[in-house]
C-alpha atoms as a PDB file:
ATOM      1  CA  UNK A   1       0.000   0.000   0.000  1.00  0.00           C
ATOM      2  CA  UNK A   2       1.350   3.426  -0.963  1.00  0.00           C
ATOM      3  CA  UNK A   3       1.866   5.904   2.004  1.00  0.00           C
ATOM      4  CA  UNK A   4      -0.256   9.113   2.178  1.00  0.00           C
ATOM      5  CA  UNK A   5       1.161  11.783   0.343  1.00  0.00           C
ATOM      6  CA  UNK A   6       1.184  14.465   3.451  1.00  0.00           C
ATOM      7  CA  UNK A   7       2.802  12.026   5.986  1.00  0.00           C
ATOM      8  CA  UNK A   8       5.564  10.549   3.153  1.00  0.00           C
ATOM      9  CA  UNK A   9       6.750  14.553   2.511  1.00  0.00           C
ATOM     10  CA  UNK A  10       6.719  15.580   6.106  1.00  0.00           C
ATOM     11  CA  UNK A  11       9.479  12.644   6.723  1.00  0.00           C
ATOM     12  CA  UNK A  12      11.316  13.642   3.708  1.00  0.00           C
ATOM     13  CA  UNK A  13      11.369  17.160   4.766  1.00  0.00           C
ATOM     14  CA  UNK A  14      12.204  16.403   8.154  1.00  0.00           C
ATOM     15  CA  UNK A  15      14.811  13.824   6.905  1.00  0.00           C
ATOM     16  CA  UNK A  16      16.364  16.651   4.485  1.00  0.00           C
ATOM     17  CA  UNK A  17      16.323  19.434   7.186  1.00  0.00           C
ATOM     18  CA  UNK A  18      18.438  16.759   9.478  1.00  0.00           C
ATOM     19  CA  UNK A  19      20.779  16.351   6.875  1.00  0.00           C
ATOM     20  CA  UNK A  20      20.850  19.981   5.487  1.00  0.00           C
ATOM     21  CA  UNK A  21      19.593  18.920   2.577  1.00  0.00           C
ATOM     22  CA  UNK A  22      16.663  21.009   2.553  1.00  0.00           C
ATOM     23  CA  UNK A  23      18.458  23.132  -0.830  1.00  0.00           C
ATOM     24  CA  UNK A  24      17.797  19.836  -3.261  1.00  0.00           C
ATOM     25  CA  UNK A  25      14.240  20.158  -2.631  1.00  0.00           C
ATOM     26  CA  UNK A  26      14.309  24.237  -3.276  1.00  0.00           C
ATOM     27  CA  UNK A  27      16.212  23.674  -6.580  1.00  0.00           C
ATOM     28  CA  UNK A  28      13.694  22.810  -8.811  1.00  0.00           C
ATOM     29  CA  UNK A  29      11.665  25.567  -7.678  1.00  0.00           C
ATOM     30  CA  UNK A  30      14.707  28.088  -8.113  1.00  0.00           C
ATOM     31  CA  UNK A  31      14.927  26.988 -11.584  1.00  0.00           C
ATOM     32  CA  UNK A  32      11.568  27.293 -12.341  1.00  0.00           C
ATOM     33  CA  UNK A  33      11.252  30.994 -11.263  1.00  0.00           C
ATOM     34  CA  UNK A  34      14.541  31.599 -12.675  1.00  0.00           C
ATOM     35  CA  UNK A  35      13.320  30.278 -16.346  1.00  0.00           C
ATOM     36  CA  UNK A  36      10.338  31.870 -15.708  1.00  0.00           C
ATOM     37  CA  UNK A  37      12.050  35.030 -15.795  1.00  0.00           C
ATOM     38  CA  UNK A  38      13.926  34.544 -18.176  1.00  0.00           C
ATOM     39  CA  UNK A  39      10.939  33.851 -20.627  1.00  0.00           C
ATOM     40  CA  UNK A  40       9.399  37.139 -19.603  1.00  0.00           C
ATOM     41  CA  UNK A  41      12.024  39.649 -19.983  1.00  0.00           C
ATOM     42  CA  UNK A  42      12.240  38.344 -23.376  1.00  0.00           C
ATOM     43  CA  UNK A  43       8.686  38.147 -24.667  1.00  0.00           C
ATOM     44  CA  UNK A  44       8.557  40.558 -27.803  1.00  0.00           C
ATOM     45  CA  UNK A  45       6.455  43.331 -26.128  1.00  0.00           C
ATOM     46  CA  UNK A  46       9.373  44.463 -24.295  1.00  0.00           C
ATOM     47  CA  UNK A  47      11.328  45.280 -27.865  1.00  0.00           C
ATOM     48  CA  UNK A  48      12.749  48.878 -27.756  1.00  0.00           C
ATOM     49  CA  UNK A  49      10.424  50.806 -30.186  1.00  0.00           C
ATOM     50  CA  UNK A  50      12.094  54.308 -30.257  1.00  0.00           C
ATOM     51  CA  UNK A  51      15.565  55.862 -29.475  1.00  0.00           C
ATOM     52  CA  UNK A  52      16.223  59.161 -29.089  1.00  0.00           C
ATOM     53  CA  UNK A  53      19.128  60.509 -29.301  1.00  0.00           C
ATOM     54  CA  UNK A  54      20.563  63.530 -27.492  1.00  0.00           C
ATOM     55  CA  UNK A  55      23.456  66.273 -28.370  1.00  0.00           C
ATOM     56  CA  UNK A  56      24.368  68.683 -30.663  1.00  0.00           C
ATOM     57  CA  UNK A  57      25.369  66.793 -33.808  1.00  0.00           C
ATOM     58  CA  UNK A  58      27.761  68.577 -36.755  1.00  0.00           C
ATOM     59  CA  UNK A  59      29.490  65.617 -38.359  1.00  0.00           C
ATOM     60  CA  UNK A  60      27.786  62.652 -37.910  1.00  0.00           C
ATOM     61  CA  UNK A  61      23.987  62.377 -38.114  1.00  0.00           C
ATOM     62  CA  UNK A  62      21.482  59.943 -36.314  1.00  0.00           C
ATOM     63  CA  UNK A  63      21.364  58.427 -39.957  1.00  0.00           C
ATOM     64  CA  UNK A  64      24.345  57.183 -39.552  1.00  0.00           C
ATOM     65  CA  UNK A  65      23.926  56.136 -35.685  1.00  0.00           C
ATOM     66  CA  UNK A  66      21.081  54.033 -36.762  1.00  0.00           C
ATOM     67  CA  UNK A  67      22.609  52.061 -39.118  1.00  0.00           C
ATOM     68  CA  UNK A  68      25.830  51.357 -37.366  1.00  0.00           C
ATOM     69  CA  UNK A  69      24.484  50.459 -34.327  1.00  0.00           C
ATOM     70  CA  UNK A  70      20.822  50.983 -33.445  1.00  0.00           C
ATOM     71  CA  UNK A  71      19.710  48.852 -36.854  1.00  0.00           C
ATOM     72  CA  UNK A  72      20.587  45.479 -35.213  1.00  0.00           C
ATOM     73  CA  UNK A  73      20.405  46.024 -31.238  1.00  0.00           C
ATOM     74  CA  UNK A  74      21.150  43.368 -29.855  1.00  0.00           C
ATOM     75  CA  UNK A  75      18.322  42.762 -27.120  1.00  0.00           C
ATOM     76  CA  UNK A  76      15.458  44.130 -25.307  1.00  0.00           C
ATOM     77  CA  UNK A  77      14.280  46.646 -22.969  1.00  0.00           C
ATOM     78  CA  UNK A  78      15.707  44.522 -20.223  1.00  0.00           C
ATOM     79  CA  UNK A  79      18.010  42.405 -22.010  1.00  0.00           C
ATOM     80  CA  UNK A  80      20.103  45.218 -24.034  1.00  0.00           C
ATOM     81  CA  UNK A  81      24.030  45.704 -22.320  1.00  0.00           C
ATOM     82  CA  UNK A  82      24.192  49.253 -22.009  1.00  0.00           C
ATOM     83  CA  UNK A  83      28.168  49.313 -22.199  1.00  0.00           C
ATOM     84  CA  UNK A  84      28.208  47.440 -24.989  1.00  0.00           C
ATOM     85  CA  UNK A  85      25.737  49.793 -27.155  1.00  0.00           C
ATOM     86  CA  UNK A  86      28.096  53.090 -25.783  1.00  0.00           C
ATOM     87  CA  UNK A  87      31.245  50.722 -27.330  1.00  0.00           C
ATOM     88  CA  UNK A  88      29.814  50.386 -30.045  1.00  0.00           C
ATOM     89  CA  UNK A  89      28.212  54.452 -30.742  1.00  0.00           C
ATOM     90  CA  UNK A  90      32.057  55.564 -29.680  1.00  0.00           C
ATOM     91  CA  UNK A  91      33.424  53.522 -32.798  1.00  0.00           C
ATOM     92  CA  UNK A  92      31.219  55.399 -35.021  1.00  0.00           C
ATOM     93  CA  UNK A  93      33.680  58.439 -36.318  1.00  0.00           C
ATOM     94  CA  UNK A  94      33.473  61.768 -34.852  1.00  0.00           C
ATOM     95  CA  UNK A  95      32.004  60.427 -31.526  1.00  0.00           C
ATOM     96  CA  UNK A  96      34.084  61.088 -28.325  1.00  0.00           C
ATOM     97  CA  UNK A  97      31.768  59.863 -25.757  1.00  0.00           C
ATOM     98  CA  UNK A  98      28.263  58.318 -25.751  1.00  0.00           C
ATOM     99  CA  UNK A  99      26.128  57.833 -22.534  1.00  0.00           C
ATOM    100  CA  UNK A 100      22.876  55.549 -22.920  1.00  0.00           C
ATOM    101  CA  UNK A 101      19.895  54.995 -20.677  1.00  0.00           C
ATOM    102  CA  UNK A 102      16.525  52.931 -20.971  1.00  0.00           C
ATOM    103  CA  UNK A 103      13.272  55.123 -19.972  1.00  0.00           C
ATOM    104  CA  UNK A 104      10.490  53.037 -19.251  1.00  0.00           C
ATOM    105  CA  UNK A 105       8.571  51.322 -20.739  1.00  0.00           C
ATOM    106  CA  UNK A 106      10.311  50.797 -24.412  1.00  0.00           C
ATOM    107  CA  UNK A 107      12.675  53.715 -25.002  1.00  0.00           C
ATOM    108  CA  UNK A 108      16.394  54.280 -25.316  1.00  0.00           C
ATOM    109  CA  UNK A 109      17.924  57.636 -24.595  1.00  0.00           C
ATOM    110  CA  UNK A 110      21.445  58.178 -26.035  1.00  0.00           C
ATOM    111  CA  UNK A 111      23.948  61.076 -25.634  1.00  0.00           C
ATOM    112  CA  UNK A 112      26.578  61.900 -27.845  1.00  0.00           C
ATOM    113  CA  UNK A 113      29.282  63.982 -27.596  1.00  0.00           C
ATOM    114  CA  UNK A 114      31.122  65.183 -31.243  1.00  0.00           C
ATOM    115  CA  UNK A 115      34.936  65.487 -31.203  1.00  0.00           C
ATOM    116  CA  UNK A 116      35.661  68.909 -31.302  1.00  0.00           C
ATOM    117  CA  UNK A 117      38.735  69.261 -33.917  1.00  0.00           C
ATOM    118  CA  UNK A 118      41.613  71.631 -33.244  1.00  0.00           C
ATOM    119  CA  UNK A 119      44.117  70.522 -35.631  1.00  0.00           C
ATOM    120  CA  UNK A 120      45.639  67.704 -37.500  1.00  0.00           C
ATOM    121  CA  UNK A 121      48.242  65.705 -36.027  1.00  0.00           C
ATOM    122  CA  UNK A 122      51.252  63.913 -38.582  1.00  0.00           C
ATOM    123  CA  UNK A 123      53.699  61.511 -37.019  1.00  0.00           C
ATOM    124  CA  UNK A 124      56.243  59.634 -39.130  1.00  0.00           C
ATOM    125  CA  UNK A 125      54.932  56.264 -40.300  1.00  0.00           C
ATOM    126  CA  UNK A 126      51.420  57.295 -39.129  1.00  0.00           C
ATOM    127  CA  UNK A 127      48.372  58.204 -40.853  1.00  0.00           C
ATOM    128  CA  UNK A 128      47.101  61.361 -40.590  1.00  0.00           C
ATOM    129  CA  UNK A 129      44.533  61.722 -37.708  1.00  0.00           C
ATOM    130  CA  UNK A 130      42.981  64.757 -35.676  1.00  0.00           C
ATOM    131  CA  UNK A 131      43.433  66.350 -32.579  1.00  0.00           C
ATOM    132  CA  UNK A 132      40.520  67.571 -30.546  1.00  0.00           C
ATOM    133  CA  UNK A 133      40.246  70.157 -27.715  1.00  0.00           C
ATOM    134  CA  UNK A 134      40.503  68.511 -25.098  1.00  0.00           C
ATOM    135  CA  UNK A 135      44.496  67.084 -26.715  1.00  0.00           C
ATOM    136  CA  UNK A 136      43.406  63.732 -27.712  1.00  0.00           C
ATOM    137  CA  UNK A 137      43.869  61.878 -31.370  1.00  0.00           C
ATOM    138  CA  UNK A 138      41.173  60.786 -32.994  1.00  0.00           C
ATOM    139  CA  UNK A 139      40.528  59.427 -36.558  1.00  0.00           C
ATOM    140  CA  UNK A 140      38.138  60.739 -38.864  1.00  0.00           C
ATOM    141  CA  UNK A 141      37.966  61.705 -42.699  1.00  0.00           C
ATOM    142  CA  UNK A 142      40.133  64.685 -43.044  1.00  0.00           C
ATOM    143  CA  UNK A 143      38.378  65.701 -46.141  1.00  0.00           C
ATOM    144  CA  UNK A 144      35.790  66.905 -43.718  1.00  0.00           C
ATOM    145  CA  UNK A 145      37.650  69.326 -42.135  1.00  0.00           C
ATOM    146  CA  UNK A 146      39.546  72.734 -43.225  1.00  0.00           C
ATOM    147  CA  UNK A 147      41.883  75.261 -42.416  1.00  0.00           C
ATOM    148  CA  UNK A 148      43.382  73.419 -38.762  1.00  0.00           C
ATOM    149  CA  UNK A 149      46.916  73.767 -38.125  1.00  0.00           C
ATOM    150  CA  UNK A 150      49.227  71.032 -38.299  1.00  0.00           C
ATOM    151  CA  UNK A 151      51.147  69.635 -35.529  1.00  0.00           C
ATOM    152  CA  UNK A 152      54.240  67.099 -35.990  1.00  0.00           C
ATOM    153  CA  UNK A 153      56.219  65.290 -33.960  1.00  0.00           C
ATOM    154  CA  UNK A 154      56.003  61.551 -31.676  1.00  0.00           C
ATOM    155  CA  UNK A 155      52.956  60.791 -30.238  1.00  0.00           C
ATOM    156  CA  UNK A 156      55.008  61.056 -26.831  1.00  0.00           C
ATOM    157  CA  UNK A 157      55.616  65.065 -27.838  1.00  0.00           C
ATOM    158  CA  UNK A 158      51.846  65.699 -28.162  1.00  0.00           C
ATOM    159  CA  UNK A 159      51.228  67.276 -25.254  1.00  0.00           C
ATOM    160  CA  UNK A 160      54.508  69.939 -25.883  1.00  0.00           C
ATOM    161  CA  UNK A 161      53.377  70.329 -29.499  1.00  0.00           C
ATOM    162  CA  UNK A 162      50.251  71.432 -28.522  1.00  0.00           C
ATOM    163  CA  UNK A 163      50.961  73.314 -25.689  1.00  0.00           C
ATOM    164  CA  UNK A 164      53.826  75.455 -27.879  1.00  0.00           C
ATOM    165  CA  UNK A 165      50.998  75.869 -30.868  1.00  0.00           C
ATOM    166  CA  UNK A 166      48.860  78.001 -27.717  1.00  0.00           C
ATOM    167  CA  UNK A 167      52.412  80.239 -27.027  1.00  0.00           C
ATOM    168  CA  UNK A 168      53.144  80.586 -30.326  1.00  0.00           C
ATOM    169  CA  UNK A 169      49.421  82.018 -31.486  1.00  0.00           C
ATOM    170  CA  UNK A 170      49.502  84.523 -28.197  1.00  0.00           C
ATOM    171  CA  UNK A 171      53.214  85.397 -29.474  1.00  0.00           C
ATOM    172  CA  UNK A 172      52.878  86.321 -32.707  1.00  0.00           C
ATOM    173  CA  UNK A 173      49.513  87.437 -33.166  1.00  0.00           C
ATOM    174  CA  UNK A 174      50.369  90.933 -32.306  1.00  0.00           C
ATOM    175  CA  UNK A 175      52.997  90.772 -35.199  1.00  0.00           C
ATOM    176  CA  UNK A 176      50.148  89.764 -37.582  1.00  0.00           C
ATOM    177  CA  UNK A 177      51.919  86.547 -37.999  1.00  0.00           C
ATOM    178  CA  UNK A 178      49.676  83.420 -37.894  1.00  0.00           C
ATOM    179  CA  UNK A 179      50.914  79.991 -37.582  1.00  0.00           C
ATOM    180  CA  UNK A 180      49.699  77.066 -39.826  1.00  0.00           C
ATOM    181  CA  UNK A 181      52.517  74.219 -38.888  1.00  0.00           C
ATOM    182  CA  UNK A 182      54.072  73.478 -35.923  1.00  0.00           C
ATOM    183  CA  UNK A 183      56.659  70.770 -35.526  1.00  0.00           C
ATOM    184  CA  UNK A 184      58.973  68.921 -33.281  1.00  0.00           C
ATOM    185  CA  UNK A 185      61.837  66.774 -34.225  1.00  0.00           C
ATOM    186  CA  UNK A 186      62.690  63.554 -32.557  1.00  0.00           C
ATOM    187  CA  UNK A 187      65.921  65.423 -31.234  1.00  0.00           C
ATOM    188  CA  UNK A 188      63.245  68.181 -29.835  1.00  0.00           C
ATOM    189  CA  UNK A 189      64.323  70.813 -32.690  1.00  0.00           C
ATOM    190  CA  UNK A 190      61.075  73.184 -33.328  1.00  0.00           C
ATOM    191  CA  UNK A 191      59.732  74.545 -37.058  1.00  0.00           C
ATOM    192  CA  UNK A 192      56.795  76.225 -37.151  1.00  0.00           C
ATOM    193  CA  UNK A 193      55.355  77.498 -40.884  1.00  0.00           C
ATOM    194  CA  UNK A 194      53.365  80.713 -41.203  1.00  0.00           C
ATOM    195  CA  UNK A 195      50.233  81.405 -42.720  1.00  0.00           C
ATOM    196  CA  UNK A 196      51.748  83.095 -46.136  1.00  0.00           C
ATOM    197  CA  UNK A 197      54.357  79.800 -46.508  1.00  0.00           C
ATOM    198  CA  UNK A 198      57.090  81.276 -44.741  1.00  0.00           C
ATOM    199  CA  UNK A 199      59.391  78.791 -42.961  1.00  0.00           C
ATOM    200  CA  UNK A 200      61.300  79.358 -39.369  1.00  0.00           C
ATOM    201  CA  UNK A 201      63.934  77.008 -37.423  1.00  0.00           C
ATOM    202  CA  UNK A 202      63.733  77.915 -34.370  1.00  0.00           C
ATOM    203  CA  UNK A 203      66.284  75.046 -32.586  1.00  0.00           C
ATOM    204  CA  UNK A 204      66.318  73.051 -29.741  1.00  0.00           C
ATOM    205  CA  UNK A 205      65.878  74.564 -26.295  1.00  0.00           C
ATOM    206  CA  UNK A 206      63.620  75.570 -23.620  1.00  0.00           C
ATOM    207  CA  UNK A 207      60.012  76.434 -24.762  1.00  0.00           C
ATOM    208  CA  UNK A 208      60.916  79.828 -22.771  1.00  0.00           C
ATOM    209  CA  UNK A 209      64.641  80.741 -25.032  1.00  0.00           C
ATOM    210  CA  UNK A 210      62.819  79.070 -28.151  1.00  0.00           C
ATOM    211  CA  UNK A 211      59.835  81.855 -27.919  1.00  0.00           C
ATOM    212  CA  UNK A 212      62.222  84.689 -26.542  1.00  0.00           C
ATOM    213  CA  UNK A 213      64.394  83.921 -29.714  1.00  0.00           C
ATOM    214  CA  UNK A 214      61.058  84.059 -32.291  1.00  0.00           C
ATOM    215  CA  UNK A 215      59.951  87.226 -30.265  1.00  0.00           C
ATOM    216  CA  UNK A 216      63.407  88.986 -31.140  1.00  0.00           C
ATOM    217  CA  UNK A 217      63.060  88.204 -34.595  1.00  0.00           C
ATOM    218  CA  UNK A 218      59.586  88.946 -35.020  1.00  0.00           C
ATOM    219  CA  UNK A 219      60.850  92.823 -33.668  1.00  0.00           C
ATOM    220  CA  UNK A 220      63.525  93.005 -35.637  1.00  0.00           C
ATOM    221  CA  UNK A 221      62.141  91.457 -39.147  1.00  0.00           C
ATOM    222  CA  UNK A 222      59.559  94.350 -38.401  1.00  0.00           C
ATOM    223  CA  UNK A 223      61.607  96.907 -37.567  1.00  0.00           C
ATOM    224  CA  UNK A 224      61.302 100.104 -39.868  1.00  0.00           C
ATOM    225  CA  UNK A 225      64.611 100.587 -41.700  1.00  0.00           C
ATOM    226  CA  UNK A 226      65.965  97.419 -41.341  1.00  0.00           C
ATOM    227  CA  UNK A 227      67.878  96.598 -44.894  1.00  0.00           C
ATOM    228  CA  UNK A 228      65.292  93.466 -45.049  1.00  0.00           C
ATOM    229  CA  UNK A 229      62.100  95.863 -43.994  1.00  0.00           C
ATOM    230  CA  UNK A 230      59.092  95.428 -46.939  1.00  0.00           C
ATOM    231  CA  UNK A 231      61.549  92.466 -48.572  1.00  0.00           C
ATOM    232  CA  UNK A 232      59.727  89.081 -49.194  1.00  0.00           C
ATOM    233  CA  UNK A 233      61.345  86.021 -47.833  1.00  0.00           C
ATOM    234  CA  UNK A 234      60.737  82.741 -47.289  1.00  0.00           C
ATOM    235  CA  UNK A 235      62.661  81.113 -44.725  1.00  0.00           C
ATOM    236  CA  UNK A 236      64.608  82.253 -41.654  1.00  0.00           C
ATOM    237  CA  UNK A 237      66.979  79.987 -39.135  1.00  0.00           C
ATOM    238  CA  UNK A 238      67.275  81.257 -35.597  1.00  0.00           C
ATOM    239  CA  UNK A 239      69.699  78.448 -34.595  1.00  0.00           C
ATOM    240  CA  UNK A 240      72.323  81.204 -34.657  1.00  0.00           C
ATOM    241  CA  UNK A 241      74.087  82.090 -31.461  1.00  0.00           C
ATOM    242  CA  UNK A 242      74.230  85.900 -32.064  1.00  0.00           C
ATOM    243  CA  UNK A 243      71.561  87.208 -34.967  1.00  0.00           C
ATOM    244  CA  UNK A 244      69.807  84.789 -37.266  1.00  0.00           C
ATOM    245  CA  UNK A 245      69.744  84.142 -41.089  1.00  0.00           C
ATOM    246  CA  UNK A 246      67.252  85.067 -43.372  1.00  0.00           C
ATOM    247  CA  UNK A 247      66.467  83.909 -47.164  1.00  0.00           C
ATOM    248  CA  UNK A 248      64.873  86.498 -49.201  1.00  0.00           C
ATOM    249  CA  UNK A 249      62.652  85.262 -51.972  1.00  0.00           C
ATOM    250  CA  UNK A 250      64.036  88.129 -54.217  1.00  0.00           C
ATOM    251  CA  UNK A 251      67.714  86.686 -54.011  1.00  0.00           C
ATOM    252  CA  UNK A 252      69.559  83.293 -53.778  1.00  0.00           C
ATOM    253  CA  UNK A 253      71.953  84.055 -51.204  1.00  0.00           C
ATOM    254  CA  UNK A 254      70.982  83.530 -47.158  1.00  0.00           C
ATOM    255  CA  UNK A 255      71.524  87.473 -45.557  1.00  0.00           C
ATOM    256  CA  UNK A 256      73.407  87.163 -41.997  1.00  0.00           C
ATOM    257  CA  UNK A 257      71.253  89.109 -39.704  1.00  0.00           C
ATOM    258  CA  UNK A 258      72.583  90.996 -36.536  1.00  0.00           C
END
């Protein structure tokens, strides 16, 4: 004869609770509600039917956002991996920094930040790539950019190239001179370029005896009377201990300046 059911659990319950067993007999439950979950937070109605995206967008457009990313999300309003979707918006160019949020009951909020671009940044062996303001590289089609400075040198110099193109705008903007290239050598010898094409070594040195020597020049190339005053030229070396030399576009020769 088979036991009654109430009396047969009570003496496996009390037989599992002597044992600490009582967990085998929870298991089965615990999966249940776990699967159970599982098969709601996926049921269909909880698809994300609208993002909206945040931010003040120049170069790339929420065209392009939602078909490199939003097209195939992968998951839910419950499901969807938040860090993932922000990895994947900040490998779309031109975006520095994406922050995403779900907003009940099927909506994704996403804000983008655009790299700003400040210049263009060349490195030996390198392709071309962009700086932005806040001194970080970024890639991007440089076709859709125009008139940034350049900045040269090893991506370990970065930080002085960019903090010598700032001294070098304050420093020569009251000389109406405007600086379009600014490089550093491996050996940490600066050339900058100016807006009309004309060339300047300035040398090695401090950033402080490399600007006081352009600052002396800049007087002096200026200075009314001077036998170079109103001459075109087109490249100048201020490596020299005493003066520097100058290369006027009307004659071959360099002209030894005092």
């Amino acid at each position: 004869m088979v036991a009654p059911l109430g009396p047969l659990w009570r003496r496996v319950r009390q037989w599992s609770q002597r044992r600490g067993g009582w967990w085998l007999l929870s298991l089965p439950l615990a999966i249940l509600v776990v699967y159970g979950v599982y098969r709601f937070i996926h049921l269909p109605v909880f698809a994300i039917e609208q993002v909206l995206v945040e931010g003040e967008l120049k170069r790339c457009s929420v065209e392009d956002l939602r078909a490199g990313v939003f097209a195939n999300l992968p998951g839910n309003f419950f499901t969807l991996d938040l860090a993932e979707t922000r990895e994947a918006l900040e490998k779309v160019a031109w975006v520095r920094q994406a922050r995403v949020r779900r907003v009940w009951p099927d909506r994704l909020v996403v804000h983008i930040e655009e790299h700003q671009p400040v210049a263009i940044w060349r490195e030996q062996g390198v392709t071309d790539r962009l700086v932005n303001r806040f001194g970080e590289i970024f890639e991007a089609n440089l076709g859709d950019v125009d008139n940034l400075p350049e900045l040269e040198g090893l991506r370990s110099q970065l930080g002085q190239v960019i903090d010598m193109h700032g001294k070098l705008l304050t420093l020569l903007r009251p000389f109406g001179m405007e600086v379009v290239r600014v490089s550093l050598s491996p050996r940490g010898s600066w050339e900058i370029e100016l807006k009309r094409g004309e060339v300047i070594e300035l040398g090695r040195g401090s950033a402080e005896d490399v600007l006081a020597r352009l600052e002396r020049f800049a007087h002096a190339i200026q200075r009314p009377g001077a036998q170079w005053a109103g001459r075109n030229w087109d490249r100048a070396d201020l490596r020299h201990m005493d003066g520097f030399a100058l290369h006027l576009k009307a004659t071959a020769p360099s002209q030894a300046a005092q």
